[in-house]
Protein backbone atom coordinates (compact mmCIF):
# COMPACT_ATOMS: atom_id res chain seq x y z
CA UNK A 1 8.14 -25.01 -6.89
CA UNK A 2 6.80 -26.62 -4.34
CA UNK A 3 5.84 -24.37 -0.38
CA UNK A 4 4.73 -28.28 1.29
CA UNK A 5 7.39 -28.44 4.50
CA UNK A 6 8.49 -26.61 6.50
CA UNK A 7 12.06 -24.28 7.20
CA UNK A 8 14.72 -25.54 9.42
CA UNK A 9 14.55 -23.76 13.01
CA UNK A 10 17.57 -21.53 12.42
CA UNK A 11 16.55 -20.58 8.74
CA UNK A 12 12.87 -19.61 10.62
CA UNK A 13 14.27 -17.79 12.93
CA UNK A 14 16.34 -15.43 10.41
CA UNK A 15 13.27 -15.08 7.95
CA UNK A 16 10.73 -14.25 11.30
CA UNK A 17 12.67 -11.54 11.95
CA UNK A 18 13.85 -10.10 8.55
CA UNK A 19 10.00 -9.98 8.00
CA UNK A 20 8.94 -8.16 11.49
CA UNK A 21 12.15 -5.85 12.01
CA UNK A 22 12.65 -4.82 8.50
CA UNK A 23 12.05 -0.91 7.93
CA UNK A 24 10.47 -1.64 4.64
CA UNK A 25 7.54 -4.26 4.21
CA UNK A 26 9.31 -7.50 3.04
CA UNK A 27 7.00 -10.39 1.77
CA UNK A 28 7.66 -14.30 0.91
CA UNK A 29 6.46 -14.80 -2.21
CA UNK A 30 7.09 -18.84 -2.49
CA UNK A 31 9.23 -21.29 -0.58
CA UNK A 32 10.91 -24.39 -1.96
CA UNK A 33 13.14 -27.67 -0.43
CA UNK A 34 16.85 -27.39 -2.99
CA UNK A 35 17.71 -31.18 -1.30
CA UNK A 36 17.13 -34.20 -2.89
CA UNK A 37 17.52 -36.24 0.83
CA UNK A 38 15.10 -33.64 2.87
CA UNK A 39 12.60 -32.11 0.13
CA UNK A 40 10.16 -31.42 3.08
CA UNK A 41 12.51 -29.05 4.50
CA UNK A 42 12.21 -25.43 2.72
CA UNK A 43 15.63 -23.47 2.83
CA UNK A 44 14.98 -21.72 -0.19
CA UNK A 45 12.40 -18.43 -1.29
CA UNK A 46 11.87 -15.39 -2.88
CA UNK A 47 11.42 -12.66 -0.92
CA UNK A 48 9.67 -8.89 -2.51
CA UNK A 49 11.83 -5.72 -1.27
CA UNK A 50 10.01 -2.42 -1.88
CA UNK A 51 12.42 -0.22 -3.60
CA UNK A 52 10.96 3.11 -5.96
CA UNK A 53 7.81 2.31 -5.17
CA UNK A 54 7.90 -0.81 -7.06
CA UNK A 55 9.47 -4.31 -5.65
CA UNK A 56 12.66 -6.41 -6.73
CA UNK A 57 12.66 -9.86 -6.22
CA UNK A 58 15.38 -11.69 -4.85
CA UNK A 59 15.91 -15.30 -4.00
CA UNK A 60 17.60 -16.37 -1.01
CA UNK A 61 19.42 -19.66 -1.01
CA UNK A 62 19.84 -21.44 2.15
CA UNK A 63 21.19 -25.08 2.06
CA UNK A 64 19.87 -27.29 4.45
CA UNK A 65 22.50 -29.89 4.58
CA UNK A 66 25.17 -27.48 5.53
CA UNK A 67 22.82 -25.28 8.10
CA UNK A 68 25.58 -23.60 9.10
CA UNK A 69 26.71 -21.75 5.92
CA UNK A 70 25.55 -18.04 4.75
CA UNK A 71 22.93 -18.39 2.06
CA UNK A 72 23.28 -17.08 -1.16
CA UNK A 73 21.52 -14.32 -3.25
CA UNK A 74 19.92 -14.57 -6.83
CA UNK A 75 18.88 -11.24 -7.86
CA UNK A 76 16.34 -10.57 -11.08
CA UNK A 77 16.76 -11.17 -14.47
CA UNK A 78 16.88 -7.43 -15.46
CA UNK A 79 19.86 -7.07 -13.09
CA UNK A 80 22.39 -9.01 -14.19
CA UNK A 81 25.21 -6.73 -14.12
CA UNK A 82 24.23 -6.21 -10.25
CA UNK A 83 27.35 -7.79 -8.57
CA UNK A 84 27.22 -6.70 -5.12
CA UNK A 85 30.02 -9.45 -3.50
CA UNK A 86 32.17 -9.57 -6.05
CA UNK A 87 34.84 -7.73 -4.36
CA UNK A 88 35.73 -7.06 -0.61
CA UNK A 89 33.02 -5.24 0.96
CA UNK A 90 31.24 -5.03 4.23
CA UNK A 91 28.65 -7.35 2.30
CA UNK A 92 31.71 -9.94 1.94
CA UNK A 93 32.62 -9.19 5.70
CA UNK A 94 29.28 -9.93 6.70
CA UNK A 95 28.73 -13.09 5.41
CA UNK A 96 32.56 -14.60 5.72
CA UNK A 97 31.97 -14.02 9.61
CA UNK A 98 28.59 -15.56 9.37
CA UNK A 99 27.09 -16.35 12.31
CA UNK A 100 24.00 -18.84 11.76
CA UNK A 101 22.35 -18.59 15.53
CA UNK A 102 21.81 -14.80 15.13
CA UNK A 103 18.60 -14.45 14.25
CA UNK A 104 19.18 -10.46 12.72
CA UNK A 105 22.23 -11.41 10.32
CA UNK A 106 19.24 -12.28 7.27
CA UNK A 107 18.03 -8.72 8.10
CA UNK A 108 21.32 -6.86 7.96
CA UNK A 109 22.35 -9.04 4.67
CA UNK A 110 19.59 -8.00 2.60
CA UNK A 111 19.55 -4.61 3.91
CA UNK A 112 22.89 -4.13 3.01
CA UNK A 113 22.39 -5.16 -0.24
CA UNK A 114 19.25 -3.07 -0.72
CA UNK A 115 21.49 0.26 -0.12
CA UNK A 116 24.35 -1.26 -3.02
CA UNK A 117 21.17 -2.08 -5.04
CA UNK A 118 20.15 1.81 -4.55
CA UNK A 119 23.82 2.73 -5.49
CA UNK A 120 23.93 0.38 -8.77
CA UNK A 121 20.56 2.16 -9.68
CA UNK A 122 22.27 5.99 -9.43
CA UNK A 123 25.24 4.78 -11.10
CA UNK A 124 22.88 3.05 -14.03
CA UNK A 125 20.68 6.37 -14.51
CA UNK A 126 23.73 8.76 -14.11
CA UNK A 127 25.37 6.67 -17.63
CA UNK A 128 22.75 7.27 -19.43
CA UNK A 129 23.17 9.71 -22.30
CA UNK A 130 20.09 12.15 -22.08
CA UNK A 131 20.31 15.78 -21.40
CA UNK A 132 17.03 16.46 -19.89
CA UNK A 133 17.45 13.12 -17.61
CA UNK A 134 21.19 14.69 -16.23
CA UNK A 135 19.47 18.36 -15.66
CA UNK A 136 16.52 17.47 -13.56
CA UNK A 137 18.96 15.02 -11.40
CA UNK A 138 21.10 17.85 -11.00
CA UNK A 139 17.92 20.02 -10.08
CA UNK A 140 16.96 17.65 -7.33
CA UNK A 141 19.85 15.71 -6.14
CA UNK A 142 19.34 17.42 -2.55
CA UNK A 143 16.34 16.13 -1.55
CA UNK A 144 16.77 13.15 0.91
CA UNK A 145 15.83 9.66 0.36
CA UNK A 146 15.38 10.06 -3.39
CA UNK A 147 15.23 7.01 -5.39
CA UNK A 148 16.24 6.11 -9.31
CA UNK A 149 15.73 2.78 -11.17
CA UNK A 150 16.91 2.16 -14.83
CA UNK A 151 14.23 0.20 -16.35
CA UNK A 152 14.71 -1.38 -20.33
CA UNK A 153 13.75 -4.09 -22.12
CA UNK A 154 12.77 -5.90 -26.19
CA UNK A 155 9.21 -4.65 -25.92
CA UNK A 156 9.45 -1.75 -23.98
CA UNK A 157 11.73 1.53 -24.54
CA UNK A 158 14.01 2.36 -21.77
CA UNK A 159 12.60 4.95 -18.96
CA UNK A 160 13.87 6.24 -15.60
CA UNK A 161 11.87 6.22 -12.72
CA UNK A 162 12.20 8.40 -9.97
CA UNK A 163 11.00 7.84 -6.41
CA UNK A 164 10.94 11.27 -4.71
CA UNK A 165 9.49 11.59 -0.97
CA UNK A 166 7.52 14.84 -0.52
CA UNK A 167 8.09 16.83 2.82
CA UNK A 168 6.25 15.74 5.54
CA UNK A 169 3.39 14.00 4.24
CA UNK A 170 3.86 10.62 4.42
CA UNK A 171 3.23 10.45 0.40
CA UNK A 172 6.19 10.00 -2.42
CA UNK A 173 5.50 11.07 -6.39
CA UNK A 174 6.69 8.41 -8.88
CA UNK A 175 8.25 10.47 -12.19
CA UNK A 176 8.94 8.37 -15.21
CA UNK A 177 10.80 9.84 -17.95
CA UNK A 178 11.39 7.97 -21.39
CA UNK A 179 14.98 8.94 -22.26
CA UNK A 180 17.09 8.56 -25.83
CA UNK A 181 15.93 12.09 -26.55
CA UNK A 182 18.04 15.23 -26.27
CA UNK A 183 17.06 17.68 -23.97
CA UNK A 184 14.80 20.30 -25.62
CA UNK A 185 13.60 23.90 -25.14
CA UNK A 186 10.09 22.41 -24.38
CA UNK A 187 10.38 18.84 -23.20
CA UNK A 188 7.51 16.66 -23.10
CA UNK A 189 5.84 16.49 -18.96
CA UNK A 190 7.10 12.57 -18.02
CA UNK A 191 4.04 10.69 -16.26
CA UNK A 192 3.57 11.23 -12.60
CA UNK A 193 1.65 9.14 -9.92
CA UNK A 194 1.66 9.62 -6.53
CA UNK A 195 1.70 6.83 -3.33
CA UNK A 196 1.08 7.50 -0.38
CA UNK A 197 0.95 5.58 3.16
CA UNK A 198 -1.73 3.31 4.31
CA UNK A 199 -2.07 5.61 7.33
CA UNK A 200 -2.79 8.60 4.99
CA UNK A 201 -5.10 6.67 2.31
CA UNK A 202 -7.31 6.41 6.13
CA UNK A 203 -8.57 9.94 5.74
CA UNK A 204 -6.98 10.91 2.23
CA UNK A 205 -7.67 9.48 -0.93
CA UNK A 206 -4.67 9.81 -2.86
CA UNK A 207 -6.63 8.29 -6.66
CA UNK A 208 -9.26 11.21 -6.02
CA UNK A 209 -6.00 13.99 -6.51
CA UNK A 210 -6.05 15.67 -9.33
CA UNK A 211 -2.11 16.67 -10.05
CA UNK A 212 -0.85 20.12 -10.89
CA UNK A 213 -0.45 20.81 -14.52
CA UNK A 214 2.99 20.52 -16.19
CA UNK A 215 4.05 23.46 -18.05
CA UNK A 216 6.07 23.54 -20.97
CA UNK A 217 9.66 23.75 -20.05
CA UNK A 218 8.94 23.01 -16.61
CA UNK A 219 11.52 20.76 -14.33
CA UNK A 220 10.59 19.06 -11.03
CA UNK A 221 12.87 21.11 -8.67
CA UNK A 222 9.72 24.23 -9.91
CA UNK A 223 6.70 21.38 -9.92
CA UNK A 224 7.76 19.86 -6.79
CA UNK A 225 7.61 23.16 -4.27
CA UNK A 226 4.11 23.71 -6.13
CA UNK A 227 3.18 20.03 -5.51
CA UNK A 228 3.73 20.00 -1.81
CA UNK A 229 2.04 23.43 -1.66
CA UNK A 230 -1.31 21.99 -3.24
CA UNK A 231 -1.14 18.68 -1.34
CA UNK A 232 -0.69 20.27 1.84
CA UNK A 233 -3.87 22.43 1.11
CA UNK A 234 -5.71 19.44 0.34
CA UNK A 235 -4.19 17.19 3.10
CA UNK A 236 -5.59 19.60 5.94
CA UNK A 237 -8.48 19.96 3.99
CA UNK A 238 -9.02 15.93 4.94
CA UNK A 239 -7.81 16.00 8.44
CA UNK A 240 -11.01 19.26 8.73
CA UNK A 241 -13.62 16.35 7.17
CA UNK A 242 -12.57 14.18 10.22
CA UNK A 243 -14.60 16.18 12.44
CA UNK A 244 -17.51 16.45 9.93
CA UNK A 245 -17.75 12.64 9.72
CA UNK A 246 -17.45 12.56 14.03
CA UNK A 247 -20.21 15.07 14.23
CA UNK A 248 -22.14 13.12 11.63
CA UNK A 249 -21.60 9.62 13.59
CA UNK A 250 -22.53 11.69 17.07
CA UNK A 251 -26.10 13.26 14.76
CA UNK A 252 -26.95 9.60 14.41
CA UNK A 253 -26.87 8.85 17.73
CA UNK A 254 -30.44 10.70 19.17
CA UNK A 255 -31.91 8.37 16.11
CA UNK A 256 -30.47 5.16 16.79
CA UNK A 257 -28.71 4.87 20.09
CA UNK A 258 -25.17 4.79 21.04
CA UNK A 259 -23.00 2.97 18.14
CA UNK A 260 -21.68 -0.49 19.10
CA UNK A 261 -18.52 0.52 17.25
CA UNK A 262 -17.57 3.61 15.97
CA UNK A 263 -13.61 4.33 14.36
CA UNK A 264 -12.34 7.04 16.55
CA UNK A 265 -9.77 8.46 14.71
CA UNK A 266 -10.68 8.75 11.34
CA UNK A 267 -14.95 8.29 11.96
CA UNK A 268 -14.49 5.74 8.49
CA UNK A 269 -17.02 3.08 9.87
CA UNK A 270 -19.58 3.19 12.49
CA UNK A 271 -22.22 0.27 13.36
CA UNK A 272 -25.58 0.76 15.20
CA UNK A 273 -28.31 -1.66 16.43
CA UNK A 274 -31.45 -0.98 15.07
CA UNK A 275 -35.03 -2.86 14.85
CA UNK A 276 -38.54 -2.37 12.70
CA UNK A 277 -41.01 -4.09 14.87
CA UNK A 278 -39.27 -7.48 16.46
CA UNK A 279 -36.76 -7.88 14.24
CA UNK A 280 -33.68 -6.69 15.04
CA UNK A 281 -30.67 -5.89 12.64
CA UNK A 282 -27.30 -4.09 12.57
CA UNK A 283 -26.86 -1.02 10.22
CA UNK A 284 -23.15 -0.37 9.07
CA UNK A 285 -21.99 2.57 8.02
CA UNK A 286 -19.00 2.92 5.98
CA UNK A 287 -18.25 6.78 5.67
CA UNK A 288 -15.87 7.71 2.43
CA UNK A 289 -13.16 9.80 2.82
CA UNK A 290 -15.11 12.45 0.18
CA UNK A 291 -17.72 12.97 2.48
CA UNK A 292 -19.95 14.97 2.87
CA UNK A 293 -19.50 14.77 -1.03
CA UNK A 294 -20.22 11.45 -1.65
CA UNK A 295 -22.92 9.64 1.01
CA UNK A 296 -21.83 6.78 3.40
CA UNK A 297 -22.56 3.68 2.22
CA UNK A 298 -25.02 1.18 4.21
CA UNK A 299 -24.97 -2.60 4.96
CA UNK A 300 -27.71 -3.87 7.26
CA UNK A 301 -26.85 -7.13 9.13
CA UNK A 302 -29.80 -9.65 10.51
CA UNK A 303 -28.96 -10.24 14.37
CA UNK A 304 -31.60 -13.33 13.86
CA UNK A 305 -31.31 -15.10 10.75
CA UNK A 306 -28.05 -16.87 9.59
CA UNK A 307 -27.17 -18.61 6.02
CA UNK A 308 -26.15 -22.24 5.79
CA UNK A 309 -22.52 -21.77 7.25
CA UNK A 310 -23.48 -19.86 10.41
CA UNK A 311 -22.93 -16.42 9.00
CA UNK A 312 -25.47 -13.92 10.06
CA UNK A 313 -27.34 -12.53 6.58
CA UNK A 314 -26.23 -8.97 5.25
CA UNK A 315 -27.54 -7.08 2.87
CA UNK A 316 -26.02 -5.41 -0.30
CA UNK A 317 -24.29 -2.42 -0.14
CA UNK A 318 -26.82 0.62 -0.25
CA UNK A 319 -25.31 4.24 -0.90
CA UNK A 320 -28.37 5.29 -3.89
CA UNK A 321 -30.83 7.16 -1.57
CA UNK A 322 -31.75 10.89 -1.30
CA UNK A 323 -28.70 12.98 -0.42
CA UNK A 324 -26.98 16.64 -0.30
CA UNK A 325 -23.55 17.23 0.85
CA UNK A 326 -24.87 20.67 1.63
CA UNK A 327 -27.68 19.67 4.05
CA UNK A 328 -26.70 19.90 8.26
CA UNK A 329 -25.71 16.36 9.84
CA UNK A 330 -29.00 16.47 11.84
CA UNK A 331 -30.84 16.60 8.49
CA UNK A 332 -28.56 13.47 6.89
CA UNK A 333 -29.23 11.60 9.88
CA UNK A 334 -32.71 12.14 9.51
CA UNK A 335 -33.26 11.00 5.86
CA UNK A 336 -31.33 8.04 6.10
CA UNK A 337 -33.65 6.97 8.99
CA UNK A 338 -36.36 7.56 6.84
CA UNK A 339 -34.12 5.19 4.15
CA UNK A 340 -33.70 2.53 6.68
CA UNK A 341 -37.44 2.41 7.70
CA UNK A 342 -38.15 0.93 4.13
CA UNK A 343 -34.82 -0.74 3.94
CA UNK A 344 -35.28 -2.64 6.66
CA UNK A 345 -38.87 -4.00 6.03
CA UNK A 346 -37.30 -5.42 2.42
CA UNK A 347 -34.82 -6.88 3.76
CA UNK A 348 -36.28 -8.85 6.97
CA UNK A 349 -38.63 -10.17 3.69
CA UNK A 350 -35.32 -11.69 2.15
CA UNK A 351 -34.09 -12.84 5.16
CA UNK A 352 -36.97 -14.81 5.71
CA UNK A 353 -37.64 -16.13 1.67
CA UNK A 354 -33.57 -16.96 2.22
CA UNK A 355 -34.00 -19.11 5.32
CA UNK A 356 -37.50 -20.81 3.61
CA UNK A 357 -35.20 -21.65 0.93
CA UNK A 358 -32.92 -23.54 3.40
């Protein structure tokens, strides 16, 4: 399917603002022309709607040669029974009184749809026939914002997957249980995964996390209240290591001047000019969020030598060098000093061999 063209104004405007307004992080996936008189004009796409952590995929269907008519909606293949304006509805409402020139109506349509989409899910997961699956609904069916999706197929067995926010932290834990089996005196733990924010992966590294144990017989209205207990602990435990890497970034100051640039609010990257004789370089610092575990990783930059295409020359990344997480920031800043002295000599040499080369 073809993205050459472009959309018609009023089809633009919708999408622009489904795409900056929506609560949730909608994407275009592809865009296609459905006329055979203006197949440079694209009033068709599929758009990617976060829902359980996961995305559906819908395509919207504009047509271009009646501009003023609502578009219609093609959900997945795995939803077929998903009928959302097949009787009166606000849905229905909404696009019988469509108004083309309002740029929000895309918005509200496919947000509208989302919440019956979140309703068909419940309604799928509460038929199924499992036990265990009905108990630890019933367990946590008070928790806000909880979400369910029925998931089955020919090559894979049928599983329910549960998208439950955790209090306050900006992270949600993904359960997946396989169902078809009766609910037992010691059920098998389902597989858990947790996602957090892009805000919180800027000081917290959610892959590092080691989860709780599962014990036998355990449901997830007991794991949860122990789960936001030990993420908590480890949460502030991250925000503390913010001021570690700021005092680190403020010890390597008295060695190599005031930083150029310096992330103040999670001290992640810092960049300082630097120089071994005449030539001049930039040293990068990119600080992981498991320091002073793990060592910052180093990228020196040539302020006088550039490749072919204009780019000034960089390194490779350098983070094998001498290092304690239990020495003082004074003493880290020191050593990789000493580091850089011999880094930088090797690579002015392979700035210049690169630029004989050229």
């Amino acid at each position: 399917m073809a993205s050459d063209g472009v959309p018609p104004p009023l089809i633009a405007a919708q999408l622009n603002y489904l795409l900056s307004h929506f609560p949730l992080s909608v994407k275009v996936e592809q865009m296609w022309s459905g006329s055979k008189y203006y197949p440079g004009v694209l009033d068709r796409f599929t758009i990617a709607i976060p829902y359980c952590l996961d995305v559906v995929k819908w395509d919207v269907i504009y047509n271009v040669e009646s501009p003023m008519s609502a578009p219609d909606v093609i959900f997945g293949p795995d939803d077929e029974n998903f009928h959302p304006l097949s009787a009166k509805s606000k849905t229905d409402s909404l696009l019988d009184d469509w108004n083309s020139r309002d740029p929000t109506r895309l918005m509200a349509l496919i947000q509208q749809l989302r919440d019956r989409y979140v309703e068909y899910q419940k309604k799928r997961v509460a038929e199924v026939d499992d036990d265990r699956l009905k108990f630890e609904i019933s367990t946590i069916v008070f928790r806000e914002g909880i979400e369910m999706h029925m998931s089955s197929g020919a090559e894979k067995p049928e599983e329910v997957r549960f998208a439950v926010p955790l209090a306050d932290m900006n992270i949600d834990k993904m359960v997946m249980y396989p169902v078809g089996r009766k609910y037992g005196s010691a059920p098998s733990a389902p597989r858990l995964k947790l996602v957090s924010t892009s805000e919180l992966k800027a000081f917290f590294s959610i892959e590092d996390v080691k989860l709780p144990s599962w014990s036998d017989g355990m449901c997830m209205a007991e794991y949860l209240p122990h789960l936001e207990e030990f993420l908590e602990k480890q949460i502030l435990e991250a925000v503390s290591l913010i001021d570690v890497r700021r005092r680190f970034i403020e010890a390597l100051a008295p060695l190599f001047g005031r930083p150029l640039e310096a992330d103040p609010v999670f001290c992640r990257k810092a960049t300082f000019l630097a120089s071994s004789g005449v030539f001049t370089f930039l040293v990068h610092f990119m600080i992981p969020t498991q320091f002073p575990k793990l060592p910052p990783t180093l990228m020196l930059q040539s302020s006088q030598h550039l490749n072919s295409q204009g780019v000034p020359l960089k390194s490779l990344p350098l983070s094998d060098y001498p290092w304690s997480p239990r020495w003082d920031v004074s003493l880290m800043a020191e050593r990789i000093f000493e580091v850089l002295a011999d880094e930088a000599l090797n690579f002015k040499r392979c700035c210049n061999e690169s630029q004989l080369q050229h």
